[in-house]
N, C-alpha and C. Protein backbone atom coordinates (compact mmCIF):
# COMPACT_ATOMS: atom_id res chain seq x y z
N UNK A 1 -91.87 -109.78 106.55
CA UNK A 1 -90.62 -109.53 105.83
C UNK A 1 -89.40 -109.83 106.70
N UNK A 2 -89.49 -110.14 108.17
CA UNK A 2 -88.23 -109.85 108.94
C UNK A 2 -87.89 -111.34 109.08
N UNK A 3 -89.00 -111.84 109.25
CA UNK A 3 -88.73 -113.96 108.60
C UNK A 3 -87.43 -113.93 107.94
N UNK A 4 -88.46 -113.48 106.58
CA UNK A 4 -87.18 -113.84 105.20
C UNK A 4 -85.91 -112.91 105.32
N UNK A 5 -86.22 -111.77 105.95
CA UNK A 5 -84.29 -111.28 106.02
C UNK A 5 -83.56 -112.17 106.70
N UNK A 6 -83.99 -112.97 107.96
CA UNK A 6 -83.66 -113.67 109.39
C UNK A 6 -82.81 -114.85 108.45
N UNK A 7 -83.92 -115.31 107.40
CA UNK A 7 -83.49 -117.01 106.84
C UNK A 7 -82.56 -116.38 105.75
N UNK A 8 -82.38 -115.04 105.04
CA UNK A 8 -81.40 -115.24 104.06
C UNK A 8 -79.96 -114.77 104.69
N UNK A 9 -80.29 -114.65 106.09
CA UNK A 9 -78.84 -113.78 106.27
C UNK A 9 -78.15 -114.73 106.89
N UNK A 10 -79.13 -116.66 107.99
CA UNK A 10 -78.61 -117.02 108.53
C UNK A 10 -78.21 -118.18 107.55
N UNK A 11 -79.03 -118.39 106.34
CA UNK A 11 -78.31 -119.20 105.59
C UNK A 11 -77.77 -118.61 104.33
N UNK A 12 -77.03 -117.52 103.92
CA UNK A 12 -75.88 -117.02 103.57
C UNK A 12 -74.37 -117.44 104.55
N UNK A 13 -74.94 -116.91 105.83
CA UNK A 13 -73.42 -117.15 106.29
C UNK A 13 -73.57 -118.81 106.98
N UNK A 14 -74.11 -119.84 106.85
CA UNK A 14 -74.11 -121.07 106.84
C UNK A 14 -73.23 -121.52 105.36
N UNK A 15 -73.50 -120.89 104.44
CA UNK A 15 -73.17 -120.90 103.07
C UNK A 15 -71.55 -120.44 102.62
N UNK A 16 -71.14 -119.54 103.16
CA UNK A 16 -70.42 -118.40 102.74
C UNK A 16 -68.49 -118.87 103.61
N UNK A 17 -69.73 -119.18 105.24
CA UNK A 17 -67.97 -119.16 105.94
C UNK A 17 -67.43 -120.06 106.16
N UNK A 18 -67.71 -121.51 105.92
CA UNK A 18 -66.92 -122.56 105.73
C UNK A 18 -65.86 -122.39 104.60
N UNK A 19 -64.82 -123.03 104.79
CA UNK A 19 -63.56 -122.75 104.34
C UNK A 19 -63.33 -123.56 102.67
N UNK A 20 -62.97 -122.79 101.99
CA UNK A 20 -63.24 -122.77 100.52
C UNK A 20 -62.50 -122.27 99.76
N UNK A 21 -62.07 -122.57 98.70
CA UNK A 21 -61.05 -121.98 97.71
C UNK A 21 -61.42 -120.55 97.38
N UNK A 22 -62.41 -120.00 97.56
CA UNK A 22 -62.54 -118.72 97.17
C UNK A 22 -62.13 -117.67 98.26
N UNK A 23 -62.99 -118.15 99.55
CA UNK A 23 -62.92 -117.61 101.09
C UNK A 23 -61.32 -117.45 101.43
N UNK A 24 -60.20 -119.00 101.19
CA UNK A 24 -58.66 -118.78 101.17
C UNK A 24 -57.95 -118.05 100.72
N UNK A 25 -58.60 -117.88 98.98
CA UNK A 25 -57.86 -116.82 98.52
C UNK A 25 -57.88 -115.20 98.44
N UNK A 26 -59.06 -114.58 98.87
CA UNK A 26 -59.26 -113.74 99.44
C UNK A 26 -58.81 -113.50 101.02
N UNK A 27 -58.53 -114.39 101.52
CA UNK A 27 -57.38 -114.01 103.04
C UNK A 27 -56.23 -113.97 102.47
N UNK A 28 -56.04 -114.83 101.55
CA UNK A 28 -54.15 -114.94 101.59
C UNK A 28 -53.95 -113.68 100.57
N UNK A 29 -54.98 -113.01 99.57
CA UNK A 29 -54.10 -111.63 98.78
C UNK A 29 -54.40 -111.02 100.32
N UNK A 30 -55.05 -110.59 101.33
CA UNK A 30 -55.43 -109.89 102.05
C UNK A 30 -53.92 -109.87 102.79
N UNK A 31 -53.57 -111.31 103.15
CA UNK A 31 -52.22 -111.11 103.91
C UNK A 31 -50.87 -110.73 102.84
N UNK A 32 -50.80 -111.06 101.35
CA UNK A 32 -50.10 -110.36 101.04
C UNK A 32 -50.18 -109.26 100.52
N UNK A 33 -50.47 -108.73 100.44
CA UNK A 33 -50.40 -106.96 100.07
C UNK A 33 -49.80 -106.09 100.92
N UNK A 34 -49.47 -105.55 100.40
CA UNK A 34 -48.82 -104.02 100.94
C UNK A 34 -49.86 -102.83 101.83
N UNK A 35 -51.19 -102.94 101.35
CA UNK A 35 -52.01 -102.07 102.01
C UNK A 35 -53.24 -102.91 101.48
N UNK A 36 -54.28 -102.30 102.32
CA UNK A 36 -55.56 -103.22 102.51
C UNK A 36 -56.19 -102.50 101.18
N UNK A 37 -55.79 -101.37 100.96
CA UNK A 37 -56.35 -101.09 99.62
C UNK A 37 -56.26 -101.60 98.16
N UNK A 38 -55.11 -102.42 98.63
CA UNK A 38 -54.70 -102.92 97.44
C UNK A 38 -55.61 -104.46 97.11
N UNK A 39 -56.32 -104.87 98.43
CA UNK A 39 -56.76 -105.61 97.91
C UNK A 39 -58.36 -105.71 98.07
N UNK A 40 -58.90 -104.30 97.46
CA UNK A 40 -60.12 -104.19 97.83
C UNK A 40 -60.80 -104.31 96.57
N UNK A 41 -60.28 -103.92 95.61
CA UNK A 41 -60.70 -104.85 94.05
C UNK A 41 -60.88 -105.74 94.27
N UNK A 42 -60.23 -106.58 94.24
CA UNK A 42 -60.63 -108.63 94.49
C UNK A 42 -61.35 -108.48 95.84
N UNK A 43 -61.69 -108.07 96.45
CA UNK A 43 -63.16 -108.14 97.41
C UNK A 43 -63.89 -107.89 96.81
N UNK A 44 -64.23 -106.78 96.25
CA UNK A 44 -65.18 -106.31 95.47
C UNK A 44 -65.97 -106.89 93.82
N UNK A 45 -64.52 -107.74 93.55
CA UNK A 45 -65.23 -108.62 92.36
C UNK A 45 -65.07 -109.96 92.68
N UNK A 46 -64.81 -110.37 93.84
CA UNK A 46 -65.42 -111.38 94.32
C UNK A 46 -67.18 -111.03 94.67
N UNK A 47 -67.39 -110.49 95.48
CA UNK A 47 -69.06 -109.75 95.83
C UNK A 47 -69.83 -109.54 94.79
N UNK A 48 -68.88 -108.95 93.63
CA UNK A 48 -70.40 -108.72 92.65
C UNK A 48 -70.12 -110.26 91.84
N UNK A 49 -69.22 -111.20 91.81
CA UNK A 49 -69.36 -112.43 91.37
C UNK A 49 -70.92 -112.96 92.20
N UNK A 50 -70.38 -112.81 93.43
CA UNK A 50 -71.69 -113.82 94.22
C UNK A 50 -72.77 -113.70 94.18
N UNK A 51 -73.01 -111.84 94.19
CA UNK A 51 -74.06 -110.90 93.66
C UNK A 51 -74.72 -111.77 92.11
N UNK A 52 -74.03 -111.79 91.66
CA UNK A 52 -74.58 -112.39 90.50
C UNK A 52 -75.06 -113.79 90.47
N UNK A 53 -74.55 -114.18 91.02
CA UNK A 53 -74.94 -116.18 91.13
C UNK A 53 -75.99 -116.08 92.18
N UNK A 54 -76.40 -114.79 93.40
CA UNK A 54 -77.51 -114.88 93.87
C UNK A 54 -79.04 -114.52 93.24
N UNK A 55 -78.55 -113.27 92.33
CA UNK A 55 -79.84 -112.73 91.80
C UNK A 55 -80.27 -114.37 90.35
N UNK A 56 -78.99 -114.82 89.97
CA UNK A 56 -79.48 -115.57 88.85
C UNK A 56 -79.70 -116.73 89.58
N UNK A 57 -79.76 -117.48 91.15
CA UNK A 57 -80.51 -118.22 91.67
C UNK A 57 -82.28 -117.81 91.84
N UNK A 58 -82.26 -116.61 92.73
CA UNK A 58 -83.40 -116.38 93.04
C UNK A 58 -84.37 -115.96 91.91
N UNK A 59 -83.79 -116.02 90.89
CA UNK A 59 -84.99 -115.39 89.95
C UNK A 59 -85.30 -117.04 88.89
N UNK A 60 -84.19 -118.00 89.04
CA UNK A 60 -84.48 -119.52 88.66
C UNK A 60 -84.09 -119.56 87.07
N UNK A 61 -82.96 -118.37 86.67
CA UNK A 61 -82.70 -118.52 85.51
C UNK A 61 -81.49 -119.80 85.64
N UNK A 62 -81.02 -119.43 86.45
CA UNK A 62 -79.27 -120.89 86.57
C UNK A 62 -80.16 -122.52 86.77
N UNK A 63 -81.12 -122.38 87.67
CA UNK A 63 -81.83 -123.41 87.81
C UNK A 63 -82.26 -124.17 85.92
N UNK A 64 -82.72 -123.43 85.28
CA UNK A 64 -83.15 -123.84 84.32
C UNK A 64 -81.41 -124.24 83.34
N UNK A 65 -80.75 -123.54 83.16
CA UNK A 65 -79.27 -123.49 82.74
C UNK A 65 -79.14 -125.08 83.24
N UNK A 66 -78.68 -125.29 84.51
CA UNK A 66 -78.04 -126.47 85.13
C UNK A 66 -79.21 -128.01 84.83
N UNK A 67 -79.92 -127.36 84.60
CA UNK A 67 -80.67 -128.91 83.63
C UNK A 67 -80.28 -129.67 82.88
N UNK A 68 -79.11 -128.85 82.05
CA UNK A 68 -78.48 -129.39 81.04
C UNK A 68 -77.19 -130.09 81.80
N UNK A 69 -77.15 -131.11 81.26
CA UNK A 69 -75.94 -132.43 81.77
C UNK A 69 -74.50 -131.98 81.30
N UNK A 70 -74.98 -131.25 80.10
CA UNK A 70 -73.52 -131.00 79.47
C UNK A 70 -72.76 -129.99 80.00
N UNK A 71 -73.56 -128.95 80.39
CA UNK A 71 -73.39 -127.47 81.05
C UNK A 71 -72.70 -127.80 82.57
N UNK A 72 -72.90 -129.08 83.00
CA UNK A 72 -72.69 -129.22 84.45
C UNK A 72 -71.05 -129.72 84.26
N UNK A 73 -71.02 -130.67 83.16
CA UNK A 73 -69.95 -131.46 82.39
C UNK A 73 -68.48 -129.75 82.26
N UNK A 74 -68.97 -129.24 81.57
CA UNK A 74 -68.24 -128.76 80.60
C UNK A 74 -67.76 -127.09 82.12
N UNK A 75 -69.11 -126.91 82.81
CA UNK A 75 -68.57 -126.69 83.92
C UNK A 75 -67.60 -126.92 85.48
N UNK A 76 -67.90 -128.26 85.19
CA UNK A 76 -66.33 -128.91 86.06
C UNK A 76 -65.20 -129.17 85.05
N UNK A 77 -65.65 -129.25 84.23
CA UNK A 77 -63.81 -129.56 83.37
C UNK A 77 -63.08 -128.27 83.52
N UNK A 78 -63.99 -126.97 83.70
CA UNK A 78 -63.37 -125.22 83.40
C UNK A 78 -63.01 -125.49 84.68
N UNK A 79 -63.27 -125.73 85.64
CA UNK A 79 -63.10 -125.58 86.85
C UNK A 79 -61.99 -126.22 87.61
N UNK A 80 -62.46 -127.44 87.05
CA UNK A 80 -61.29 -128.51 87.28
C UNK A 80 -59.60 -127.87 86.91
N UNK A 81 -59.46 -127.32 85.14
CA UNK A 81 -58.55 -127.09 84.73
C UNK A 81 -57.68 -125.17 85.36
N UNK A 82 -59.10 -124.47 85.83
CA UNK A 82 -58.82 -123.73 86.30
C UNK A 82 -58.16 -123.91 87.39
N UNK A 83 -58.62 -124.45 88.36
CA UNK A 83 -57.93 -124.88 89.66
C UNK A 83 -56.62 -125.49 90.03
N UNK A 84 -56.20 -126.43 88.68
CA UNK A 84 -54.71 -126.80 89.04
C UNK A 84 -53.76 -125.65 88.61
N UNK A 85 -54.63 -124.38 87.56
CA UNK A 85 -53.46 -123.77 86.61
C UNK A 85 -52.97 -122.67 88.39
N UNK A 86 -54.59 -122.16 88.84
CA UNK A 86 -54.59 -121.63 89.93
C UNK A 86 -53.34 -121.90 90.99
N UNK A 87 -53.39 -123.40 91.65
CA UNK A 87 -52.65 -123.83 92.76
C UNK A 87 -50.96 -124.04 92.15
N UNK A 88 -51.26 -123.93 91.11
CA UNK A 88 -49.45 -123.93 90.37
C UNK A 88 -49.18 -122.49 90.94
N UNK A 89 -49.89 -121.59 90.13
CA UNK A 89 -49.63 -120.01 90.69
C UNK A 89 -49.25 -119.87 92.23
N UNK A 90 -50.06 -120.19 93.18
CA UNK A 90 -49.71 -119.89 94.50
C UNK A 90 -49.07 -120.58 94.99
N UNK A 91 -48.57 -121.81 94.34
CA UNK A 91 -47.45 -122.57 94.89
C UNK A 91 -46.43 -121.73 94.83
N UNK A 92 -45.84 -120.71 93.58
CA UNK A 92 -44.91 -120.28 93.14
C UNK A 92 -44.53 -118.75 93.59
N UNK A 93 -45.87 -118.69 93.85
CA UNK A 93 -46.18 -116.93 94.26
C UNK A 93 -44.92 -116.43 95.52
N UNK A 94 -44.53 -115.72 95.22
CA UNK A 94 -43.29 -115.31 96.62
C UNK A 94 -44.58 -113.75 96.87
N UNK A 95 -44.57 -113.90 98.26
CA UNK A 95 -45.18 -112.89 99.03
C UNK A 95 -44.26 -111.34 99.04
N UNK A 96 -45.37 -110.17 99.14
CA UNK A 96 -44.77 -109.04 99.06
C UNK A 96 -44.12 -108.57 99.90
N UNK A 97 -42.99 -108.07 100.72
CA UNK A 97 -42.55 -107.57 101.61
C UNK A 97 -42.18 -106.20 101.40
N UNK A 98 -41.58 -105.98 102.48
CA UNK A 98 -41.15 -104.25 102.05
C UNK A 98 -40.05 -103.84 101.35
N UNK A 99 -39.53 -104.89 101.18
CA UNK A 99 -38.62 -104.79 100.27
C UNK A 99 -38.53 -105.22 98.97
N UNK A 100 -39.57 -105.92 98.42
CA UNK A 100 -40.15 -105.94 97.30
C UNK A 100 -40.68 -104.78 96.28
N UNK A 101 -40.89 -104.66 95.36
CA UNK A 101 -41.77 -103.72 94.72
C UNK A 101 -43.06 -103.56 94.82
N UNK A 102 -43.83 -102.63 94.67
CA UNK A 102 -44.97 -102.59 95.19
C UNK A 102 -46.12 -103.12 93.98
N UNK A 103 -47.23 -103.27 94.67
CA UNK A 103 -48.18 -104.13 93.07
C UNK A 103 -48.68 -102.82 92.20
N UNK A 104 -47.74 -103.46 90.86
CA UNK A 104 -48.66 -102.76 89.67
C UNK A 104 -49.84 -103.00 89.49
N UNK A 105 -50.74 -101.72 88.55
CA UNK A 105 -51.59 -101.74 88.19
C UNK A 105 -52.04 -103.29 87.35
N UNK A 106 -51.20 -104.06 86.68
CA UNK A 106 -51.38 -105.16 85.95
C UNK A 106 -51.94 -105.77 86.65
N UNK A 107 -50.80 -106.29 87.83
CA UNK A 107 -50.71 -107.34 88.58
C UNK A 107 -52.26 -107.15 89.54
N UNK A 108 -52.85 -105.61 89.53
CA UNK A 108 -53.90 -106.03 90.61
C UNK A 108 -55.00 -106.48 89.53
N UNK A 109 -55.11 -105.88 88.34
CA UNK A 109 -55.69 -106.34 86.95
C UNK A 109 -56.01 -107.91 86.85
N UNK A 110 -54.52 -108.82 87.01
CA UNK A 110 -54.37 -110.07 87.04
C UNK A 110 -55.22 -111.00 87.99
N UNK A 111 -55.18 -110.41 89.47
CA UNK A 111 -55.84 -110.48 90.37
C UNK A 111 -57.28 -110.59 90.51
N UNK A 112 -57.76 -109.39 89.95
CA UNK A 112 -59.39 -109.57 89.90
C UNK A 112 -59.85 -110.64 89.06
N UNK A 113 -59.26 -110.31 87.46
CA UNK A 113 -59.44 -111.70 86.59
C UNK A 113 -59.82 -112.88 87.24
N UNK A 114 -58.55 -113.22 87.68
CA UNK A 114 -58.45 -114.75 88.80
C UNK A 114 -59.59 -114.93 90.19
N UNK A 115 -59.65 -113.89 90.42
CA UNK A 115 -60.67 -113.82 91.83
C UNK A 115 -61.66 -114.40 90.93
N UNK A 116 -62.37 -113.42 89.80
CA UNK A 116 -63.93 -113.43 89.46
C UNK A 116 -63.66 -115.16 88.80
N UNK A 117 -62.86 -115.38 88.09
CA UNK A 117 -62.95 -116.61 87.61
C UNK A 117 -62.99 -117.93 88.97
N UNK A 118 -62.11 -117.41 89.67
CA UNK A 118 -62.80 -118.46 90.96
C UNK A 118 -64.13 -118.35 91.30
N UNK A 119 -64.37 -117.45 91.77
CA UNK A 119 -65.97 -117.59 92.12
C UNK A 119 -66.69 -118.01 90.72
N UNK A 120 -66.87 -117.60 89.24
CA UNK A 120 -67.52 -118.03 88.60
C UNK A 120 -67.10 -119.36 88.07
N UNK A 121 -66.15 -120.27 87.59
CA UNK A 121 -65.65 -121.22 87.47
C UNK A 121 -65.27 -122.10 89.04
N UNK A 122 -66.00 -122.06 89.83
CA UNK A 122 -66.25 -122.67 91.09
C UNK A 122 -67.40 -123.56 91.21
N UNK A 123 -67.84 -124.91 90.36
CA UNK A 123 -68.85 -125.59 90.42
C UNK A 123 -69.93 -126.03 91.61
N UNK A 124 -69.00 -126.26 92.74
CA UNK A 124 -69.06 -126.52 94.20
C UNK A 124 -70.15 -124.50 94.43
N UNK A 125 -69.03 -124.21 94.30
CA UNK A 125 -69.67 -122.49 95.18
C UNK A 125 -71.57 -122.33 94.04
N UNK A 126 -71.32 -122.46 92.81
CA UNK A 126 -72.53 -122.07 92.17
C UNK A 126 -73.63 -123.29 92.05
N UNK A 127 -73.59 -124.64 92.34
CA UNK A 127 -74.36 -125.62 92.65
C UNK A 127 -75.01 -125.54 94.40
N UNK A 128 -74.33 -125.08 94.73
CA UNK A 128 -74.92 -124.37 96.40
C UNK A 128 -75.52 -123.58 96.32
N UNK A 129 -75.50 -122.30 95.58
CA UNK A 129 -76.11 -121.79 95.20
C UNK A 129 -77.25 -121.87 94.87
N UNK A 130 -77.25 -122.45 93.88
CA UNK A 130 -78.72 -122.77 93.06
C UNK A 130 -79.33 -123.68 93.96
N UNK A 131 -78.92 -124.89 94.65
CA UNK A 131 -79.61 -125.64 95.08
C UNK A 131 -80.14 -125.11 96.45
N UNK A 132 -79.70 -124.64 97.41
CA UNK A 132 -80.02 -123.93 98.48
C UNK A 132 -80.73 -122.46 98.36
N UNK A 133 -79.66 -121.70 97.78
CA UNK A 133 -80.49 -120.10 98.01
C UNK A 133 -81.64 -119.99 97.03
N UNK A 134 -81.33 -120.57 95.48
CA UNK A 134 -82.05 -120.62 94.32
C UNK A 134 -83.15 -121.55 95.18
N UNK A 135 -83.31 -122.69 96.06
CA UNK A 135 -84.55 -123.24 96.62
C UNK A 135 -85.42 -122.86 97.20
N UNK A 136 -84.71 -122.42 98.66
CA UNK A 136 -85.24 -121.68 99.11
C UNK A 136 -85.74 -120.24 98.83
N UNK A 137 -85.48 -119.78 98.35
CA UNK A 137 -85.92 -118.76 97.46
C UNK A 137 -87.12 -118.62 97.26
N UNK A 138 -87.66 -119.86 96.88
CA UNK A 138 -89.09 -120.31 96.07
C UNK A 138 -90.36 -120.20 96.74
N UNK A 139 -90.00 -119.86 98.57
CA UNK A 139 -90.80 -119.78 99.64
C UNK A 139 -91.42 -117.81 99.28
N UNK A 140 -90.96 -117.23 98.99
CA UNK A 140 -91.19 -115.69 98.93
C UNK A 140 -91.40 -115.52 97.90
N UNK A 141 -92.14 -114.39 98.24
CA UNK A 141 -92.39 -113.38 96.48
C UNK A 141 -92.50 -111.85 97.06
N UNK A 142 -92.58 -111.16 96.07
CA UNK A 142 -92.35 -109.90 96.70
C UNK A 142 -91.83 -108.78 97.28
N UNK A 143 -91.75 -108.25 98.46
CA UNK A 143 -90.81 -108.16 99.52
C UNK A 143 -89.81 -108.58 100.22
N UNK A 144 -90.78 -110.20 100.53
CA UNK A 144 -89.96 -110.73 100.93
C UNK A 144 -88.89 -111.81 100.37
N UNK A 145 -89.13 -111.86 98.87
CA UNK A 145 -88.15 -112.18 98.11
C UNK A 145 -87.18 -110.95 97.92
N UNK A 146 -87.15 -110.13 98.11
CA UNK A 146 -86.36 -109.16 98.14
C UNK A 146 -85.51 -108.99 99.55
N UNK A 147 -86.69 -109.04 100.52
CA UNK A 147 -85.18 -108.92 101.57
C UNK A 147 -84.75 -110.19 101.75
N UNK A 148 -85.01 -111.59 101.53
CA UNK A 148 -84.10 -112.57 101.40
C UNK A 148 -82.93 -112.40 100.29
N UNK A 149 -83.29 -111.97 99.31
CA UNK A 149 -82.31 -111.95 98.41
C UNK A 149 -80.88 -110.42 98.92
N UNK A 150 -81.58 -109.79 99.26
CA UNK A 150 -80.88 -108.41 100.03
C UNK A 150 -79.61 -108.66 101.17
N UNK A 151 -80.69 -109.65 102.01
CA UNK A 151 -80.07 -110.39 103.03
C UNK A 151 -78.81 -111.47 103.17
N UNK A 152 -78.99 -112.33 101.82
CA UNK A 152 -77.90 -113.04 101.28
C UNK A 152 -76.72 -112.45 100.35
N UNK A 153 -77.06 -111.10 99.99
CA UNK A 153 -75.76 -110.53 98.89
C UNK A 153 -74.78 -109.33 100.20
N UNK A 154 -76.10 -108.74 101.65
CA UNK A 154 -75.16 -108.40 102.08
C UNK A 154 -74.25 -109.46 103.09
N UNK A 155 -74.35 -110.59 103.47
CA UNK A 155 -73.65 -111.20 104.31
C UNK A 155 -72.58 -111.67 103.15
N UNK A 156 -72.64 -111.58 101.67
CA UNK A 156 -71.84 -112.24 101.19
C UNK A 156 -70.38 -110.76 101.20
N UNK A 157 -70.82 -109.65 100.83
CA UNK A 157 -70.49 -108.61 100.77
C UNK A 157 -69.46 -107.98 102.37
N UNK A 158 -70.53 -108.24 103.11
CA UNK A 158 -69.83 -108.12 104.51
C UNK A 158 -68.47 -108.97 104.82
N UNK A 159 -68.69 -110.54 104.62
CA UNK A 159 -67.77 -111.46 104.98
C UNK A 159 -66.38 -111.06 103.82
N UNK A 160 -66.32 -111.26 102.89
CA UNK A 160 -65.02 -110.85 101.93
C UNK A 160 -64.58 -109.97 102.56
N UNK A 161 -65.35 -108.59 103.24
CA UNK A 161 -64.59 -107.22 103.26
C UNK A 161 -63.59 -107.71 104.54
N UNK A 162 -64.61 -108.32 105.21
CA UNK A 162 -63.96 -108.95 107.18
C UNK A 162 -62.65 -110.18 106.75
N UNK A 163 -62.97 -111.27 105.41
CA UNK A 163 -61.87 -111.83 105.41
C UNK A 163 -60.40 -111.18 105.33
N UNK A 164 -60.68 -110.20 104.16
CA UNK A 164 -59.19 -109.52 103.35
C UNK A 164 -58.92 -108.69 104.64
N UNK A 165 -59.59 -107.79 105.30
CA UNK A 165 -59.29 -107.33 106.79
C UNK A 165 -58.65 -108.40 107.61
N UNK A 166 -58.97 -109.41 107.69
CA UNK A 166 -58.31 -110.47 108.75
C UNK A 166 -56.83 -110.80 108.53
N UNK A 167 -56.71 -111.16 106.73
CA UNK A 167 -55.41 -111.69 106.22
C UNK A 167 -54.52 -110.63 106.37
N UNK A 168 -55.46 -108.60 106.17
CA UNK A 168 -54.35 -107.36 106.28
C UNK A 168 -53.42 -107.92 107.38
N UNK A 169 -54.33 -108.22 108.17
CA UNK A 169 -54.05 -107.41 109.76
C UNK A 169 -53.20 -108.99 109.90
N UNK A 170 -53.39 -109.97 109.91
CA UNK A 170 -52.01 -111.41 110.43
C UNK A 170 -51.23 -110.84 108.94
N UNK A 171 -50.93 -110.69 107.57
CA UNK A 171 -49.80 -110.11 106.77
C UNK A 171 -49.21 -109.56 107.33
N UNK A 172 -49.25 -108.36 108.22
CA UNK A 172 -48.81 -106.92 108.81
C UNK A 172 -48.09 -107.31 110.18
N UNK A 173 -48.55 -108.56 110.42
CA UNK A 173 -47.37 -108.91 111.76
C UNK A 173 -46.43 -109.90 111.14
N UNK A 174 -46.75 -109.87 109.70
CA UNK A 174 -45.27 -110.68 109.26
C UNK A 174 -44.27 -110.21 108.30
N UNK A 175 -43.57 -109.08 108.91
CA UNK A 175 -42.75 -108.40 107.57
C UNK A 175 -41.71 -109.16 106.77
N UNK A 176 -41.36 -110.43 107.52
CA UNK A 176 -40.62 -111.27 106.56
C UNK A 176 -41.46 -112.05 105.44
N UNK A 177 -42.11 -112.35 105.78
CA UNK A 177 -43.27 -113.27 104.35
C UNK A 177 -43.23 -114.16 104.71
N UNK A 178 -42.61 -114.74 105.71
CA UNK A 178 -42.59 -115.86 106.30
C UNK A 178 -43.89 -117.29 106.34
N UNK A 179 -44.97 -116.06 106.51
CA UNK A 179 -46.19 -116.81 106.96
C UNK A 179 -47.32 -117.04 105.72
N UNK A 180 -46.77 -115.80 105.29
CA UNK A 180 -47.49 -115.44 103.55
C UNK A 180 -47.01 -116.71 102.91
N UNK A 181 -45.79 -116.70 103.09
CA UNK A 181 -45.32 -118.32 102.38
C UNK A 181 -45.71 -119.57 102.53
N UNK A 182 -45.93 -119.33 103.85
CA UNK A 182 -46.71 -120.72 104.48
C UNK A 182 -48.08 -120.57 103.69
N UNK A 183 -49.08 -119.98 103.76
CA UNK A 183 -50.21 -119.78 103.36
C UNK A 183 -50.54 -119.55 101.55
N UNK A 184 -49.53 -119.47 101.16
CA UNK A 184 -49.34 -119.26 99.70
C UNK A 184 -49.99 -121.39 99.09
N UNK A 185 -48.39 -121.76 99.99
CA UNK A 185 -48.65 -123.15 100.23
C UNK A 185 -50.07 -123.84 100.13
N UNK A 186 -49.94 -123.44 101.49
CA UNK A 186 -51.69 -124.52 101.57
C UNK A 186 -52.54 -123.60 101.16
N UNK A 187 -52.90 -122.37 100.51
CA UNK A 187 -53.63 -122.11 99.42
C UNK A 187 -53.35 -122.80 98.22
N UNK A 188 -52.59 -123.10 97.72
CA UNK A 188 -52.37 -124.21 96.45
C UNK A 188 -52.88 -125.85 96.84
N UNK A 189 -52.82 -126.23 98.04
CA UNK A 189 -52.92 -127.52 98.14
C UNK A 189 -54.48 -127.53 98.10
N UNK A 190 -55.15 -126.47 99.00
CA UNK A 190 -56.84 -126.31 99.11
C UNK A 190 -57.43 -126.35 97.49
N UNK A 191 -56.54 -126.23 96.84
CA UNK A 191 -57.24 -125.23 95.39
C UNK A 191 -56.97 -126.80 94.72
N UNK A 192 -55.92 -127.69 94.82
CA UNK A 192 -55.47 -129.03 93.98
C UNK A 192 -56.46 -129.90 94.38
N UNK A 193 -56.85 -129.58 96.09
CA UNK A 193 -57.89 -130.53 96.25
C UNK A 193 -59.45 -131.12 96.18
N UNK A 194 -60.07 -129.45 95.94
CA UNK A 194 -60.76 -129.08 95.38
C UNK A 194 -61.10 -129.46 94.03
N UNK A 195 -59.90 -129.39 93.25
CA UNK A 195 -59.89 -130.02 92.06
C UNK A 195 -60.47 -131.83 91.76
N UNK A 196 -59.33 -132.22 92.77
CA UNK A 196 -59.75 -133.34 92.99
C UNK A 196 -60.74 -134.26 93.38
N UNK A 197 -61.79 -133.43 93.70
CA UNK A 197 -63.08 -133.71 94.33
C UNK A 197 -64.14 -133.28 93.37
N UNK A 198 -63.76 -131.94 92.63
CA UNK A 198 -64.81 -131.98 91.19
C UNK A 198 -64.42 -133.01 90.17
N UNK A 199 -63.12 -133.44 90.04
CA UNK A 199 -62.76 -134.82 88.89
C UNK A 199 -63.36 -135.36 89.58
N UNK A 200 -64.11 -136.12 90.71
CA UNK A 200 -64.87 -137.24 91.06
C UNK A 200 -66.04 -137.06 90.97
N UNK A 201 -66.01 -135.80 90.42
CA UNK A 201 -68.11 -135.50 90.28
C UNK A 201 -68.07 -136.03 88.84
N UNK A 202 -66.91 -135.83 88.26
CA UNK A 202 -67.34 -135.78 86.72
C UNK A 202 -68.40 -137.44 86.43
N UNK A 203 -69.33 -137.54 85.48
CA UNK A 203 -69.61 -139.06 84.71
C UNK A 203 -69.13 -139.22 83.63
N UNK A 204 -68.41 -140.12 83.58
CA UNK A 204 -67.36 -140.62 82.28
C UNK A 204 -68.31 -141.02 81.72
């Protein structure tokens, strides 16, 4: 059993911490917020997003889903269209300072929405998925399909909590927004380009 924890935990975070429209935007609410609590919802439904795209790899239900041509189709167009509406938003987004108002209940509402729809409308993040963890997967049964699968939801779980911690803690040495602004930025450009790279998956 200590195999398969070894292989799901070292290829989760092979998986997980390369730099990605989901991984960005979970640092950059991390650096803007007001308190780390505020952005522990969108950690948390980011995690049970991934949570979910792991258990529906390893058990080979998405595998069977993604057979379909159209499903793959109709999944980059959501994605595609999600992503530019996305990078408009954080182009525009002005960062919180202390002299701002603090985040309503809506706005953290708004937030999770957008998180979970990144991770689930993320073609790139759930085709890795399936093709890697959903593959490998196929080596275990048992136990040790269990602590591989255990092994990959906590490194996914761990890393979000350590990103939005990272963005608190560089936000908190910038009380002007200065940097939040900067990062607002090239969070929109990561998210346009992204885009741009699932329009080239598409087959016309």
């Amino acid at each position: 059993m200590l195999p398969a924890l070894l292989h799901g935990f070292i290829l989760a975070i092979g998986l997980i911490i390369p730099l990605g429209v989901q991984n960005f935007f979970i640092f950059s609410q991390g650096a803007t917020r007001n308190r780390f609590s505020s952005v522990v919802p969108i950690v948390i439904s980011a995690s049970l997003c991934d949570t979910l795209l792991i258990l529906l790899a390893v058990s080979g239900v998405s595998l069977v889903v993604m057979n379909f041509v159209w499903m793959k189709t109709v999944l980059l167009v959501l994605g595609i269209l999600f992503l530019l509406y996305m990078g408009f938003l954080s182009w525009r987004d002005k960062p919180v300072t202390s002299t701002n108002q603090p985040e309503r209940p809506t706005q953290v509402g708004k937030l999770v929405l957008y998180t979970a729809m990144i991770s689930i409308l993320n073609p790139h993040a759930i085709l890795d998925t399936i093709g890697v963890i959903g593959t490998s997967s196929m080596a275990y049964e048992g136990e040790e399909m269990v602590a591989f699968t255990a092994a990959c939801i906590f490194v996914s779980w761990l890393w979000f909590f350590l990103l939005a911690a990272l963005g608190r803690l560089i936000g908190s040495k910038d009380p002007t927004g200065k940097l939040v602004l900067v990062l607002n930025k090239i969070s929109a450009i990561v998210m346009w380009t992204a885009a741009i790279y699932l329009f080239r998956q598409l087959q016309f």
